[in-house]
PDB file of N, CA and C in Angstrom:
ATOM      1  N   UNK A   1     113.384 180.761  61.397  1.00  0.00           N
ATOM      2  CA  UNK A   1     112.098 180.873  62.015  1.00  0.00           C
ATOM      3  C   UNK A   1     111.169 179.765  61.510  1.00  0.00           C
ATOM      4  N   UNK A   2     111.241 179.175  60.260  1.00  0.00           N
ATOM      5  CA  UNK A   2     110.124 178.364  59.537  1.00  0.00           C
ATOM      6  C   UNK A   2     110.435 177.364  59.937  1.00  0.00           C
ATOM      7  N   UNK A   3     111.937 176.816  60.582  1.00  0.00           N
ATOM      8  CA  UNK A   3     112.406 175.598  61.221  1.00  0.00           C
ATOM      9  C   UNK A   3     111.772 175.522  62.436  1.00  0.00           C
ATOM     10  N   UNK A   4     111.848 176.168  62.770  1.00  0.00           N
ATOM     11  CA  UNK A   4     111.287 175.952  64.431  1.00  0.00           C
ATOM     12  C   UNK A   4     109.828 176.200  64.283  1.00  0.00           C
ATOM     13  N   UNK A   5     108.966 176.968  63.301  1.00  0.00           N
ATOM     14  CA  UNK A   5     108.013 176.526  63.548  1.00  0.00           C
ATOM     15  C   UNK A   5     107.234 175.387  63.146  1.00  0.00           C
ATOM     16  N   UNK A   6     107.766 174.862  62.378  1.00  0.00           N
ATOM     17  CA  UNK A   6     107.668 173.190  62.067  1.00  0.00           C
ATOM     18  C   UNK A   6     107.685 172.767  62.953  1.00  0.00           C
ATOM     19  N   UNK A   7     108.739 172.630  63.672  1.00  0.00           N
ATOM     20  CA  UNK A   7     109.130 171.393  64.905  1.00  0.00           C
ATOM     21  C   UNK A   7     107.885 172.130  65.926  1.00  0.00           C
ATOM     22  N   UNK A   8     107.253 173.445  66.014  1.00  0.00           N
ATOM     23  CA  UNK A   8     106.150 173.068  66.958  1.00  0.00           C
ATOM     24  C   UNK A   8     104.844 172.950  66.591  1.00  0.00           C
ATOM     25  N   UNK A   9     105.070 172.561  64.828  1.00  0.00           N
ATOM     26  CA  UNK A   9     103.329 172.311  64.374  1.00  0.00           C
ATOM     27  C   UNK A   9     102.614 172.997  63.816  1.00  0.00           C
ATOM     28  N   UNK A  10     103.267 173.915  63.525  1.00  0.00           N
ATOM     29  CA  UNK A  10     102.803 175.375  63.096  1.00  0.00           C
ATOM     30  C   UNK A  10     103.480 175.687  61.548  1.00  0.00           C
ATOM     31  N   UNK A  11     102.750 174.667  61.135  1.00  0.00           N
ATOM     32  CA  UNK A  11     103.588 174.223  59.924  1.00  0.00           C
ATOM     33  C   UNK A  11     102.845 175.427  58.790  1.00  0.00           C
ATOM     34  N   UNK A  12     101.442 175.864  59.123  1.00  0.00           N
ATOM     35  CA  UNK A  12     101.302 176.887  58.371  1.00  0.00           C
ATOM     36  C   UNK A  12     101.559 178.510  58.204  1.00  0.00           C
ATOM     37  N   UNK A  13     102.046 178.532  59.303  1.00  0.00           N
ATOM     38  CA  UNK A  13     102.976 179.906  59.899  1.00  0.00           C
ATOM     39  C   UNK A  13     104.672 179.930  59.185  1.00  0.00           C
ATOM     40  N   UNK A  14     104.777 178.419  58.817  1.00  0.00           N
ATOM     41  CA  UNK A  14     106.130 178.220  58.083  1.00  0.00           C
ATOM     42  C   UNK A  14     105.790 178.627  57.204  1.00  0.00           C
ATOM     43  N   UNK A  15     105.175 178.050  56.729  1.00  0.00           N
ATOM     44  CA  UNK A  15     105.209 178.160  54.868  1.00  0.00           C
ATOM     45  C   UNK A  15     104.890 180.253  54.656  1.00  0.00           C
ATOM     46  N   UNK A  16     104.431 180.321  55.109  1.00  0.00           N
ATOM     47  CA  UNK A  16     103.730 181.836  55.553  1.00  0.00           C
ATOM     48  C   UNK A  16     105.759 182.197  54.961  1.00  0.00           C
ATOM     49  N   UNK A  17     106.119 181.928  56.155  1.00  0.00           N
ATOM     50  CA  UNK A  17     107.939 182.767  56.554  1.00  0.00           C
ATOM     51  C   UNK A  17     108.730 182.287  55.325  1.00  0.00           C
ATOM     52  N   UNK A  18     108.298 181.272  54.511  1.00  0.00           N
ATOM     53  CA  UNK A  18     108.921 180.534  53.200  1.00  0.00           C
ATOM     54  C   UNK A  18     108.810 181.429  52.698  1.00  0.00           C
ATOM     55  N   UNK A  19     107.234 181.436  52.503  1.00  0.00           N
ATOM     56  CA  UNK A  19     107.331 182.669  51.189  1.00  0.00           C
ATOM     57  C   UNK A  19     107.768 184.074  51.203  1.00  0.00           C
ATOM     58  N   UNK A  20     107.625 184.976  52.411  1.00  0.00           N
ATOM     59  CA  UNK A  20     108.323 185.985  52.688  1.00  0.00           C
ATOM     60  C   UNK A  20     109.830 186.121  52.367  1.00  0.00           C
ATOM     61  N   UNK A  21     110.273 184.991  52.606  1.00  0.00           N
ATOM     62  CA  UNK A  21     111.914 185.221  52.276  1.00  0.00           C
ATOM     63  C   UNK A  21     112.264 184.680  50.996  1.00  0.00           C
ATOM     64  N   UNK A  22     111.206 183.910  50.416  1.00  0.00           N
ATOM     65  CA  UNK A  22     111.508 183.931  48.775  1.00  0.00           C
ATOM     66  C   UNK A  22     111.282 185.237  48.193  1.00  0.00           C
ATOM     67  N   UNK A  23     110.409 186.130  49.055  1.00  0.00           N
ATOM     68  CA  UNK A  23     109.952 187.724  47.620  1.00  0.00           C
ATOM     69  C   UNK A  23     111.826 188.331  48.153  1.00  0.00           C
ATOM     70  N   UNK A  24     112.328 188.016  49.367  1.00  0.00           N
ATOM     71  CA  UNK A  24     113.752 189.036  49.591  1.00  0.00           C
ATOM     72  C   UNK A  24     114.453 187.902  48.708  1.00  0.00           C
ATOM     73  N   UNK A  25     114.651 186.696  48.349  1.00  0.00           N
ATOM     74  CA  UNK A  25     115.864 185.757  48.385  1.00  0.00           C
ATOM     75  C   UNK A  25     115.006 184.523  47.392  1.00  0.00           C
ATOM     76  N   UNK A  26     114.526 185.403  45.936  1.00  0.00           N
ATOM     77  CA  UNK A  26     114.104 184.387  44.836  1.00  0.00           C
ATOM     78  C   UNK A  26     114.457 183.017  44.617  1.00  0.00           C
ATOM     79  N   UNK A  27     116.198 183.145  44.538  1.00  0.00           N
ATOM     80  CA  UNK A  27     117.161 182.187  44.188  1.00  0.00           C
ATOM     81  C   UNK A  27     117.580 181.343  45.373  1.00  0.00           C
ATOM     82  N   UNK A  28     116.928 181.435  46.754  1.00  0.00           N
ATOM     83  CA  UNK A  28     117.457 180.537  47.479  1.00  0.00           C
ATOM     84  C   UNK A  28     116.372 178.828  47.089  1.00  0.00           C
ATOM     85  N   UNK A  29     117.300 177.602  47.683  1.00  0.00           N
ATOM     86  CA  UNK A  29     117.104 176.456  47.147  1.00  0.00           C
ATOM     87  C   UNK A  29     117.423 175.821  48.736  1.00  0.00           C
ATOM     88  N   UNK A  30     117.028 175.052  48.655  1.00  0.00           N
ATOM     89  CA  UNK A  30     117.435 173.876  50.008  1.00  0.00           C
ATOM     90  C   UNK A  30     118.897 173.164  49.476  1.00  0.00           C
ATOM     91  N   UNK A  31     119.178 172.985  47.920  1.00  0.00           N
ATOM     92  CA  UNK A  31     119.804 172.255  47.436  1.00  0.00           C
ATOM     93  C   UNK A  31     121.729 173.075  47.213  1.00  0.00           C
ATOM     94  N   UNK A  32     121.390 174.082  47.445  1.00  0.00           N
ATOM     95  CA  UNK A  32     122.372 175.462  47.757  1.00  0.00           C
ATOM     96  C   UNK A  32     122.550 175.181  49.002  1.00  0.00           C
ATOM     97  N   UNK A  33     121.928 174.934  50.022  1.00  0.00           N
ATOM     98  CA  UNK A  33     122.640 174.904  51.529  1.00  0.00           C
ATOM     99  C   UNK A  33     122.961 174.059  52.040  1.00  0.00           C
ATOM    100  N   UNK A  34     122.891 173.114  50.864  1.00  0.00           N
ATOM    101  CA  UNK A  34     123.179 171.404  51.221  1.00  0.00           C
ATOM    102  C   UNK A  34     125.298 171.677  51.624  1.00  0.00           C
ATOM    103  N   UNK A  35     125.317 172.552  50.589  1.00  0.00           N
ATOM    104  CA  UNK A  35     127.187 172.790  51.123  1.00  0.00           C
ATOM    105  C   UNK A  35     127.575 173.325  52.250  1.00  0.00           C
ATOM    106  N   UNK A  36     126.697 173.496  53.095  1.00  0.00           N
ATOM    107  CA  UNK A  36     126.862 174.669  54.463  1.00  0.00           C
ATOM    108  C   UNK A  36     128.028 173.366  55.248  1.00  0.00           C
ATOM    109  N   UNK A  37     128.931 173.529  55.698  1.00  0.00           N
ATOM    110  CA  UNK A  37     129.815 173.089  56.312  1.00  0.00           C
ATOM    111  C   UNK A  37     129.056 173.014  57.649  1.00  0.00           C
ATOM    112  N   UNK A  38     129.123 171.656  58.435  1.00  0.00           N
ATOM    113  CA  UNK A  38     128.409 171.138  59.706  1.00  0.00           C
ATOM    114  C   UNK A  38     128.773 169.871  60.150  1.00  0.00           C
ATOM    115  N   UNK A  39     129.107 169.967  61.240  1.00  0.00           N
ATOM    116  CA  UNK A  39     130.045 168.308  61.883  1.00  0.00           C
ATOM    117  C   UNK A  39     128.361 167.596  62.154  1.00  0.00           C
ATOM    118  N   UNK A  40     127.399 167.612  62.476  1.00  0.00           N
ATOM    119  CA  UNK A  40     126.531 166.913  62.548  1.00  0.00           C
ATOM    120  C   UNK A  40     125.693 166.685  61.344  1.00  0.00           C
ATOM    121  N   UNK A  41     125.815 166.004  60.257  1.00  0.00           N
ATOM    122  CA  UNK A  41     124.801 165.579  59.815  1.00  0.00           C
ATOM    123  C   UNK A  41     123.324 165.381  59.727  1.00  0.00           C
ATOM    124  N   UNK A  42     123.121 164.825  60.724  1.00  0.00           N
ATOM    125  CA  UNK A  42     121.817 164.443  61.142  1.00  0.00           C
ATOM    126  C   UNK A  42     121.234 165.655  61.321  1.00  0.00           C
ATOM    127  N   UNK A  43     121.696 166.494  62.175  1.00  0.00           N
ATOM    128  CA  UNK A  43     121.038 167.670  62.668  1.00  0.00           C
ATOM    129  C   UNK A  43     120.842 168.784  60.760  1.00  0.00           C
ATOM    130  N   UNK A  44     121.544 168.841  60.411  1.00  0.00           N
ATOM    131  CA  UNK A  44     121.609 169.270  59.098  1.00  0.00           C
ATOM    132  C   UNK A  44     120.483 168.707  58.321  1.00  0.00           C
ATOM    133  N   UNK A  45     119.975 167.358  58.230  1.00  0.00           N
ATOM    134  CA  UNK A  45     119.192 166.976  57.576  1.00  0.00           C
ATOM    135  C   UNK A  45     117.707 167.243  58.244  1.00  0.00           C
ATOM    136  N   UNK A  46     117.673 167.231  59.328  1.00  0.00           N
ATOM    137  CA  UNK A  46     116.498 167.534  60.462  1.00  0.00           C
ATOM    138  C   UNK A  46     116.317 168.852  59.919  1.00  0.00           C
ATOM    139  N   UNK A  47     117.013 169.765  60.082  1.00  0.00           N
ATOM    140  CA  UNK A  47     116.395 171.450  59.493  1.00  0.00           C
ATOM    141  C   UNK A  47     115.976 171.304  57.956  1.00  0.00           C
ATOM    142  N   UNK A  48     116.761 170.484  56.528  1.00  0.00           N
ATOM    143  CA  UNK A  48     116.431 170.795  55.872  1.00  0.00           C
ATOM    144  C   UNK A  48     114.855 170.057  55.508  1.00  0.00           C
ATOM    145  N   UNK A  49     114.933 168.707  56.507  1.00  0.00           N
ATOM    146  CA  UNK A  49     113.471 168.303  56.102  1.00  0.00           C
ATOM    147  C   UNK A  49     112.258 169.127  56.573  1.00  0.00           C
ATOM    148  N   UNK A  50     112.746 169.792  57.446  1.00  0.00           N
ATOM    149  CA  UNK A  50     111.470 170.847  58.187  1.00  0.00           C
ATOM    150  C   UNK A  50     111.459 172.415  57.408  1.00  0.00           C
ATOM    151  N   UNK A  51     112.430 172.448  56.676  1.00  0.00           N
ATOM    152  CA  UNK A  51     112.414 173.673  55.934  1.00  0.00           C
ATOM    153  C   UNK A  51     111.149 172.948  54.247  1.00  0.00           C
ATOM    154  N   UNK A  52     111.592 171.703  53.775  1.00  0.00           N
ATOM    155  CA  UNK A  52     110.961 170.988  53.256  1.00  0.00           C
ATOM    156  C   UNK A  52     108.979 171.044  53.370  1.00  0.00           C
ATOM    157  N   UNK A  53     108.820 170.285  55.013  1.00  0.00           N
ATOM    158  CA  UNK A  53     107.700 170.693  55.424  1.00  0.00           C
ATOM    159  C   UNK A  53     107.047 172.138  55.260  1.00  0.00           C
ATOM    160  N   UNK A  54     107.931 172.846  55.661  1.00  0.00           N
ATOM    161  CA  UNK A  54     107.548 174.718  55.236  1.00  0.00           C
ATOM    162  C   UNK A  54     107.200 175.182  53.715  1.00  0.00           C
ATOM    163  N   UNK A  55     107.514 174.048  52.949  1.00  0.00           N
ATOM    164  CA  UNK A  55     107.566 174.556  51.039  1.00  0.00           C
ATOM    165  C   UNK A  55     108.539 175.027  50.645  1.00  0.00           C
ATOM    166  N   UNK A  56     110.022 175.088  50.827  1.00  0.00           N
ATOM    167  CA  UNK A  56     111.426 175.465  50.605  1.00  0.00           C
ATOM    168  C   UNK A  56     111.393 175.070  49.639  1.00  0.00           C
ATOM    169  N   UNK A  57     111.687 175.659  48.705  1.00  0.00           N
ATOM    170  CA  UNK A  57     112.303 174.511  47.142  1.00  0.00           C
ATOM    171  C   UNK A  57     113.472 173.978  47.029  1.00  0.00           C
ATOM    172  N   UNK A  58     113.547 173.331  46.269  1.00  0.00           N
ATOM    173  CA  UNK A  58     114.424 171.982  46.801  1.00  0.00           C
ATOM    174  C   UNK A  58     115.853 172.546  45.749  1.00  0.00           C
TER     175      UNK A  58
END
């Protein structure tokens, strides 16, 4: 959800959905999903920079 609301600008409604799923999911990292298996690259890096924009920790 915080991906897509990046990509429509609503970059403070992200960060909002960041933090909600850090109080369920303390230990999640951007740097943990860097292993997610994905034939596109690019597209992989596009979500994590907009999860980025949202305040994801890295």
């Amino acid at each position: 959800m915080a991906v897509a609301l990046v990509a429509l600008g609503r970059v403070e409604e992200a960060s909002r959905e960041i933090a909600a799923m850090l109080k369920k999911e303390p230990d999640y990292r951007i740097s943990k999903a860097r292993s997610w298996p994905y034939k596109d690259q690019t597209v992989l890096d596009l979500y994590f920079e907009r999860l980025r924009a949202a305040g994801a920790p890295e």
